[in-house]
PDB file of N, CA and C in Angstrom:
ATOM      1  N   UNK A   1       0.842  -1.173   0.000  1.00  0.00           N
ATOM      2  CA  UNK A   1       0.000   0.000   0.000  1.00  0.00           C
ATOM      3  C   UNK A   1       0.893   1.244   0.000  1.00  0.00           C
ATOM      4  N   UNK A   2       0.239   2.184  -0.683  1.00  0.00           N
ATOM      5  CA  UNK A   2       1.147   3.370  -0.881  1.00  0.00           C
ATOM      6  C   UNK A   2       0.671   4.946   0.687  1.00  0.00           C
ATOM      7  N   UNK A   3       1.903   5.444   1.025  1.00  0.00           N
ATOM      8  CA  UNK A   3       1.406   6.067   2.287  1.00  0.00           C
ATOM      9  C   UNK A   3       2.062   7.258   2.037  1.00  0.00           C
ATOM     10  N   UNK A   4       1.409   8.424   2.487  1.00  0.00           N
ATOM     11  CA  UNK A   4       2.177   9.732   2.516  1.00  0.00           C
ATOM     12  C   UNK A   4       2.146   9.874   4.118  1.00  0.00           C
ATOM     13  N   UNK A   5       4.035   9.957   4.549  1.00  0.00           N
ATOM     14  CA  UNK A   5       4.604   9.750   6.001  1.00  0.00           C
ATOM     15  C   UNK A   5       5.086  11.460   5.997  1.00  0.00           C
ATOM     16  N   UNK A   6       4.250  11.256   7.218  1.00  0.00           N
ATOM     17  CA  UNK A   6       4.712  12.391   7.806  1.00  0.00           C
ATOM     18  C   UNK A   6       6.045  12.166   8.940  1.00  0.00           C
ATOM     19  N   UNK A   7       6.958  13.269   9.122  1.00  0.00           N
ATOM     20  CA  UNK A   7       7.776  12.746  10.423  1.00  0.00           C
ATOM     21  C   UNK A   7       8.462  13.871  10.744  1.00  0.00           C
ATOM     22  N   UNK A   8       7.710  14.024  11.945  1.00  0.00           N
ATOM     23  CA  UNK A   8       7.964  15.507  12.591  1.00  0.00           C
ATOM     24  C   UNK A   8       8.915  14.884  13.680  1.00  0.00           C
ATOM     25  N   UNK A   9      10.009  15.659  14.033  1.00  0.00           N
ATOM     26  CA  UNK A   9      10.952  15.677  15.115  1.00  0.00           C
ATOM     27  C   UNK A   9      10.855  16.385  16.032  1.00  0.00           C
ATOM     28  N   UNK A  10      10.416  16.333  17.283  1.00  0.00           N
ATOM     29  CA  UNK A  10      10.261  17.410  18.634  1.00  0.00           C
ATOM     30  C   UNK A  10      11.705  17.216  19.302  1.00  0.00           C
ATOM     31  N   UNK A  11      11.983  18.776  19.535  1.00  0.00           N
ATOM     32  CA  UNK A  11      12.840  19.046  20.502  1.00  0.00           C
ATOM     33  C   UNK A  11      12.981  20.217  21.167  1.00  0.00           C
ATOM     34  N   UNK A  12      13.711  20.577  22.174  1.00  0.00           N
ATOM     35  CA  UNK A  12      13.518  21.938  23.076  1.00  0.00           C
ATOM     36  C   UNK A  12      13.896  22.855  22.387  1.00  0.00           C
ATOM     37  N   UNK A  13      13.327  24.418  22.370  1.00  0.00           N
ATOM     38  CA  UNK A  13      13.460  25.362  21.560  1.00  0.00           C
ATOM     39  C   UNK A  13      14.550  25.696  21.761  1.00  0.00           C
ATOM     40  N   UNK A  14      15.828  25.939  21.186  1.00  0.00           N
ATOM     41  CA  UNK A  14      17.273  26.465  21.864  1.00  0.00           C
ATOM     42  C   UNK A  14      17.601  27.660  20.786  1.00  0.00           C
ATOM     43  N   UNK A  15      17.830  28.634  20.360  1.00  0.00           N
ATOM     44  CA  UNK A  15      18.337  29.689  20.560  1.00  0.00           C
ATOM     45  C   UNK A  15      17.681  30.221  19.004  1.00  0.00           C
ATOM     46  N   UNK A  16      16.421  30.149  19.557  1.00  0.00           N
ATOM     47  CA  UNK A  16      15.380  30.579  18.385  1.00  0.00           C
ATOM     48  C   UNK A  16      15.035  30.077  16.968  1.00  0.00           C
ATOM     49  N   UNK A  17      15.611  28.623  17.364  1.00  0.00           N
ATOM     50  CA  UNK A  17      15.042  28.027  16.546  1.00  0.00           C
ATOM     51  C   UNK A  17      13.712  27.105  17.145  1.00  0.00           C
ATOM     52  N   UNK A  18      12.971  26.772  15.777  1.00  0.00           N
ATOM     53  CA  UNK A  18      11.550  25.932  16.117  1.00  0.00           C
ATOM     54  C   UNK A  18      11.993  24.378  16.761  1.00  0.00           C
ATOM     55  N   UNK A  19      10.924  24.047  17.887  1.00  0.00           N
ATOM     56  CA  UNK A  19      11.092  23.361  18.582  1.00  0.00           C
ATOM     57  C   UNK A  19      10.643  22.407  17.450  1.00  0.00           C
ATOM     58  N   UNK A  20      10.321  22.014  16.404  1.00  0.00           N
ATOM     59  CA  UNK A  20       9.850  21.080  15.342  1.00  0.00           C
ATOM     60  C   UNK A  20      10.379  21.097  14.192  1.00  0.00           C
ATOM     61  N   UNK A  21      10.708  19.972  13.360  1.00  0.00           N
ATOM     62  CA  UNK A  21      11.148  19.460  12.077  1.00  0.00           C
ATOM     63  C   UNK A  21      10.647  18.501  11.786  1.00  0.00           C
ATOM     64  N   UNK A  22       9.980  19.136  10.545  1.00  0.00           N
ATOM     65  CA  UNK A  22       8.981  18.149   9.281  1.00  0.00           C
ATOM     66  C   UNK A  22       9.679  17.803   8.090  1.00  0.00           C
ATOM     67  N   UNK A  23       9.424  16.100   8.060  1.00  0.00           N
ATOM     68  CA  UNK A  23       9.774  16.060   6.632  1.00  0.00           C
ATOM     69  C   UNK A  23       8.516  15.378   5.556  1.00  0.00           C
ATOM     70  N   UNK A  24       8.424  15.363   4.962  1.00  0.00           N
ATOM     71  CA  UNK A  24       7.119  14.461   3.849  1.00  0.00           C
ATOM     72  C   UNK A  24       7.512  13.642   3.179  1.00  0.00           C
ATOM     73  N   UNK A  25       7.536  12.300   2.830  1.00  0.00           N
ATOM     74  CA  UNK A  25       7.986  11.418   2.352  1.00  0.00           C
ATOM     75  C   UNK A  25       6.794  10.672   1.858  1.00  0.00           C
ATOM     76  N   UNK A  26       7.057   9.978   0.335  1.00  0.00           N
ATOM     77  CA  UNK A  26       6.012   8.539   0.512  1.00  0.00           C
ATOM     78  C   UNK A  26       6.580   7.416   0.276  1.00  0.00           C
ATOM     79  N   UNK A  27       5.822   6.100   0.831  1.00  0.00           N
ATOM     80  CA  UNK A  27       6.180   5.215   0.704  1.00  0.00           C
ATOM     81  C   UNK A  27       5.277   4.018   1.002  1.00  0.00           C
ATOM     82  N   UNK A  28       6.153   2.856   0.408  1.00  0.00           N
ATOM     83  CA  UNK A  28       4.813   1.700  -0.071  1.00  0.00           C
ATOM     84  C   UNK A  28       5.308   0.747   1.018  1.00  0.00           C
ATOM     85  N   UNK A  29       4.726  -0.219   1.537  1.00  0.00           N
ATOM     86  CA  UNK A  29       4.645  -0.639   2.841  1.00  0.00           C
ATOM     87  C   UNK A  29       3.842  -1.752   2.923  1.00  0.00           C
ATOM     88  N   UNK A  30       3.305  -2.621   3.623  1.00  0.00           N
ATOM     89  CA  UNK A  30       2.166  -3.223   3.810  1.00  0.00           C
ATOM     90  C   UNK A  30       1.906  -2.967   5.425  1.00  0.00           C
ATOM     91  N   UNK A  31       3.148  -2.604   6.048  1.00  0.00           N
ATOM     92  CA  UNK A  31       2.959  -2.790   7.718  1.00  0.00           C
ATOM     93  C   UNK A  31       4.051  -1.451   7.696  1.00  0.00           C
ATOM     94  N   UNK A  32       2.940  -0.351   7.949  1.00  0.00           N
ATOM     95  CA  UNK A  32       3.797   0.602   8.825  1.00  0.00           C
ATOM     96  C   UNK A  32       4.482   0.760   9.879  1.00  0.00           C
ATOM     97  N   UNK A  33       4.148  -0.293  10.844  1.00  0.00           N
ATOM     98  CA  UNK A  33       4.850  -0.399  12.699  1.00  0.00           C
ATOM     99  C   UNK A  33       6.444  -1.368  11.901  1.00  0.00           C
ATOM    100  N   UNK A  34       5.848  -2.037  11.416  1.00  0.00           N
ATOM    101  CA  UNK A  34       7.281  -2.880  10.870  1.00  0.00           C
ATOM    102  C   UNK A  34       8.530  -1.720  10.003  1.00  0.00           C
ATOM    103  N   UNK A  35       7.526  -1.390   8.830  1.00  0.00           N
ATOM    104  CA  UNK A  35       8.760  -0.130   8.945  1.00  0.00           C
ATOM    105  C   UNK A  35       9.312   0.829   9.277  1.00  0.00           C
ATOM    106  N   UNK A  36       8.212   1.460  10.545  1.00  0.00           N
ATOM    107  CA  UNK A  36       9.283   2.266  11.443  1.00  0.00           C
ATOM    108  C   UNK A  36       9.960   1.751  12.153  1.00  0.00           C
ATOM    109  N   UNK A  37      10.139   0.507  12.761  1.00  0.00           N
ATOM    110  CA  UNK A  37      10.792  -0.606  13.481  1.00  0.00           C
ATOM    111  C   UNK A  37      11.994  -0.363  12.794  1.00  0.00           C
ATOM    112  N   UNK A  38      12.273  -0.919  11.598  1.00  0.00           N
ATOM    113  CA  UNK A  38      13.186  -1.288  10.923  1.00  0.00           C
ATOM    114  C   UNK A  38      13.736   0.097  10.820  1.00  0.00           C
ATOM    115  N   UNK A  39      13.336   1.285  10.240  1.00  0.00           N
ATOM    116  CA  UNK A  39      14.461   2.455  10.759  1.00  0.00           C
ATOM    117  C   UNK A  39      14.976   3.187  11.563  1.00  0.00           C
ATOM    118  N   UNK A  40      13.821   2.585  12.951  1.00  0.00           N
ATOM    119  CA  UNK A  40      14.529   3.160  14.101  1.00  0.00           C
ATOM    120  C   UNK A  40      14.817   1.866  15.240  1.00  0.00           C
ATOM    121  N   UNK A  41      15.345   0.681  14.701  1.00  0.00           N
ATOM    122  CA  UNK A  41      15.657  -0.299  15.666  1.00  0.00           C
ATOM    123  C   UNK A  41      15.714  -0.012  17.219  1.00  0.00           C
ATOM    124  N   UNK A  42      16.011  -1.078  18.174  1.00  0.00           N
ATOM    125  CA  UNK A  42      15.896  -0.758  19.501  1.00  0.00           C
ATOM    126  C   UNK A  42      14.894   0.458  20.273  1.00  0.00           C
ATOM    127  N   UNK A  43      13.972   0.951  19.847  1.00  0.00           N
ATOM    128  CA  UNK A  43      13.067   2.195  20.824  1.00  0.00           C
ATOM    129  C   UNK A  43      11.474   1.249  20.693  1.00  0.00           C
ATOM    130  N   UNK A  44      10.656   1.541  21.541  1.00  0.00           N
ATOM    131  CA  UNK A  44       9.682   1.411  22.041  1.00  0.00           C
ATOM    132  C   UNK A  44       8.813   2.362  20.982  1.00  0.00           C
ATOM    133  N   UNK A  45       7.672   1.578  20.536  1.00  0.00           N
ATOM    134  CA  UNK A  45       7.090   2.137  19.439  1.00  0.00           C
ATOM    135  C   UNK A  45       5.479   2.432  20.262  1.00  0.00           C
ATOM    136  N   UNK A  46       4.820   3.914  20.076  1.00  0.00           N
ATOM    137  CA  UNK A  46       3.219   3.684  20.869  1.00  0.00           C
ATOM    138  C   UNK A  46       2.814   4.125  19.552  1.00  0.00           C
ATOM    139  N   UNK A  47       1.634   2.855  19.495  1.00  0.00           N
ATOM    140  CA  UNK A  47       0.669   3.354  17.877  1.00  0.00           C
ATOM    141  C   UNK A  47      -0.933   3.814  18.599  1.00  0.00           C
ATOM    142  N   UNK A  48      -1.199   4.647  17.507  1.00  0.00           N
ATOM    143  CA  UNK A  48      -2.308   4.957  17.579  1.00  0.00           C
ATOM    144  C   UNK A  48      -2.936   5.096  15.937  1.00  0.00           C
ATOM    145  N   UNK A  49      -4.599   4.911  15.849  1.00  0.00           N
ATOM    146  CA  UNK A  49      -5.271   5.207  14.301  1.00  0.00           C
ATOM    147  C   UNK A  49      -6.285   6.310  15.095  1.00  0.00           C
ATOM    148  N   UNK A  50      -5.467   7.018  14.493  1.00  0.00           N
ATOM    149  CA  UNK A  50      -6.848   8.539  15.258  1.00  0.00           C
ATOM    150  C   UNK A  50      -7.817   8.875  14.155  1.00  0.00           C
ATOM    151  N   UNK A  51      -7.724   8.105  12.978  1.00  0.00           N
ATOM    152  CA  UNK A  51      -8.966   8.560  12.068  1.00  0.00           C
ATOM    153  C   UNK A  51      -8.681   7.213  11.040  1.00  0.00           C
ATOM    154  N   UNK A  52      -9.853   6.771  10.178  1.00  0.00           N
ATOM    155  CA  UNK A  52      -9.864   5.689   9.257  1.00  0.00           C
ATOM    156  C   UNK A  52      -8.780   6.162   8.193  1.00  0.00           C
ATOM    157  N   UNK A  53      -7.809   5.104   8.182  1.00  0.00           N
ATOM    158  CA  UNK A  53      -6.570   5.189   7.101  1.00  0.00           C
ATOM    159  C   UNK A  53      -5.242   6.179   7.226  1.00  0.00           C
ATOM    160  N   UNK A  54      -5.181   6.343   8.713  1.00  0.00           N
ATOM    161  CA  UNK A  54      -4.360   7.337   9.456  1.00  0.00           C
ATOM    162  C   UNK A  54      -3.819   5.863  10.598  1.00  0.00           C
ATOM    163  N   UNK A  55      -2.119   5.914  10.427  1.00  0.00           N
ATOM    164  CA  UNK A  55      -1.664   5.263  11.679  1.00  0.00           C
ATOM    165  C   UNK A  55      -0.463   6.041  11.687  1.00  0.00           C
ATOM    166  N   UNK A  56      -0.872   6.568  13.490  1.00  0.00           N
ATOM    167  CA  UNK A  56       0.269   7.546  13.874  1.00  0.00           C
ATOM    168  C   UNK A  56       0.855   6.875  15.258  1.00  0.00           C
ATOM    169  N   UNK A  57       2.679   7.024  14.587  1.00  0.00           N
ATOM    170  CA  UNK A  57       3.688   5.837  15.545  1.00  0.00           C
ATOM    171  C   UNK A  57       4.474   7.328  16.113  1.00  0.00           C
ATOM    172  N   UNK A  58       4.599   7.118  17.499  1.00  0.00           N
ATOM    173  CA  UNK A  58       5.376   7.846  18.350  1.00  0.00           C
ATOM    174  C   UNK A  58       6.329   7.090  19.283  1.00  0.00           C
ATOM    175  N   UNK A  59       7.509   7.452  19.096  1.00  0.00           N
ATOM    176  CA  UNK A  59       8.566   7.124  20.140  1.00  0.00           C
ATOM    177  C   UNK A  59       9.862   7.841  20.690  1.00  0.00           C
ATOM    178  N   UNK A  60      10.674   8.162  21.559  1.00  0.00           N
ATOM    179  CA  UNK A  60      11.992   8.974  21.742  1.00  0.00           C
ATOM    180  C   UNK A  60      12.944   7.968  21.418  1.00  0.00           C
ATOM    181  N   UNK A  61      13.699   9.188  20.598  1.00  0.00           N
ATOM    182  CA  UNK A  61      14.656   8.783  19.948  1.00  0.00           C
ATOM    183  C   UNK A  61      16.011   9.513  19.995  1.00  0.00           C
ATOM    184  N   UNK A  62      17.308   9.034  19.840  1.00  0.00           N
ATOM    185  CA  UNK A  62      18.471  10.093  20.039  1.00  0.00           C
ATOM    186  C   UNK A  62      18.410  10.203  21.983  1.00  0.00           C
ATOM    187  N   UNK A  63      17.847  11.968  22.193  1.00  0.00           N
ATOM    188  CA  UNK A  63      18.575  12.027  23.365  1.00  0.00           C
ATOM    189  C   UNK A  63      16.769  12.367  24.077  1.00  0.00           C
ATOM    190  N   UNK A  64      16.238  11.451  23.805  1.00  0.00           N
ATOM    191  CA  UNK A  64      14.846  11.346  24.195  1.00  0.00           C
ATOM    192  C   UNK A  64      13.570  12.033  23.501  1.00  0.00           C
ATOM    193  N   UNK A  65      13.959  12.765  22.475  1.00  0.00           N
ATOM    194  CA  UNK A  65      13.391  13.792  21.416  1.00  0.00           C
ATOM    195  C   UNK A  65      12.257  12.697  21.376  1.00  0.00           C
ATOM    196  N   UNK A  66      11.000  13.386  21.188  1.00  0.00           N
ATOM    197  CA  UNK A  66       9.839  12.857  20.634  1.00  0.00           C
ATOM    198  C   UNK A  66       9.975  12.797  19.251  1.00  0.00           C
ATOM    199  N   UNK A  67       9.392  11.703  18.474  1.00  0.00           N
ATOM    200  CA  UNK A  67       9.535  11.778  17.051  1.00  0.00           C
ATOM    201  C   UNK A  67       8.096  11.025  16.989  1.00  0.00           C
ATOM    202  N   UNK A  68       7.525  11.833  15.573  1.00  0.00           N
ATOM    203  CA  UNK A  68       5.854  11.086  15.407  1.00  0.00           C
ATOM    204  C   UNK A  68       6.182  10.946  13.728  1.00  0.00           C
ATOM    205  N   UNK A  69       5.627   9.407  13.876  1.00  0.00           N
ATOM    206  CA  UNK A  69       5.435   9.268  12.613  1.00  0.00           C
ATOM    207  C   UNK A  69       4.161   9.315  11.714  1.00  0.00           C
ATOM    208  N   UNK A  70       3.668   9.921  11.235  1.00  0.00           N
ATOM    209  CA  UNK A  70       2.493   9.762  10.640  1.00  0.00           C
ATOM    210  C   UNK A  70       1.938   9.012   8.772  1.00  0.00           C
ATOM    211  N   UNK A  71       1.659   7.928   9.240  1.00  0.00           N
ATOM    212  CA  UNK A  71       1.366   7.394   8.037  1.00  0.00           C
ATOM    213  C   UNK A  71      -0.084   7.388   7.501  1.00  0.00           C
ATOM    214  N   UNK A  72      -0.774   8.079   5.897  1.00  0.00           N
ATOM    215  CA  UNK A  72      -1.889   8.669   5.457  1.00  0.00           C
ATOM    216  C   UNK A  72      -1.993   7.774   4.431  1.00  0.00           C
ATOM    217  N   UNK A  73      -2.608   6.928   4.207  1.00  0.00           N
ATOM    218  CA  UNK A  73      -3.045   6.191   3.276  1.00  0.00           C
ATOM    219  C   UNK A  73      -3.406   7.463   2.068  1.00  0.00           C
ATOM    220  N   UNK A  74      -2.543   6.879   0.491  1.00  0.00           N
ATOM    221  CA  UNK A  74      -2.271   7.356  -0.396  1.00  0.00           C
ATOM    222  C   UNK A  74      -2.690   6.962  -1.867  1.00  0.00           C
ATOM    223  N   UNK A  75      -4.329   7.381  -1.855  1.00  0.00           N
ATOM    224  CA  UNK A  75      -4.934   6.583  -3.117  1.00  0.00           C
ATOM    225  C   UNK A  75      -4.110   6.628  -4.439  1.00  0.00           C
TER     226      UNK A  75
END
């Protein structure tokens, strides 16, 4: 299945820059938890589907930074 991924990076605001970084990517998949697994090995993955054809994966990563992944089903 084809997905437009969202993947925003949270971190503390430090010297006026935005506490957030977005990137947009797509990609084909059948199991989104499997491929964020596979690019962020070893971290603890929390899923959520907050709307039909929306699965959004959150976990800290690096030096505990929140990172959300958002995958949008892509007719």
């Amino acid at each position: 299945m084809k997905y437009e991924l969202i993947i925003t990076k949270h971190q503390p605001s430090c010297g006026g820059k935005s506490p957030t970084e977005s990137k947009i990517e797509s990609v084909v998949t059948d199991d989104p938890v499997a491929y964020t697994q596979k690019r962020n090995p070893d971290v603890k993955l929390e899923v959520s589907y907050p709307e039909k054809g929306v699965t959004k994966i959150e976990f800290a990563a690096g030096d505990d930074y929140l990172q959300t992944y958002e995958f949008s089903e892509d007719d």
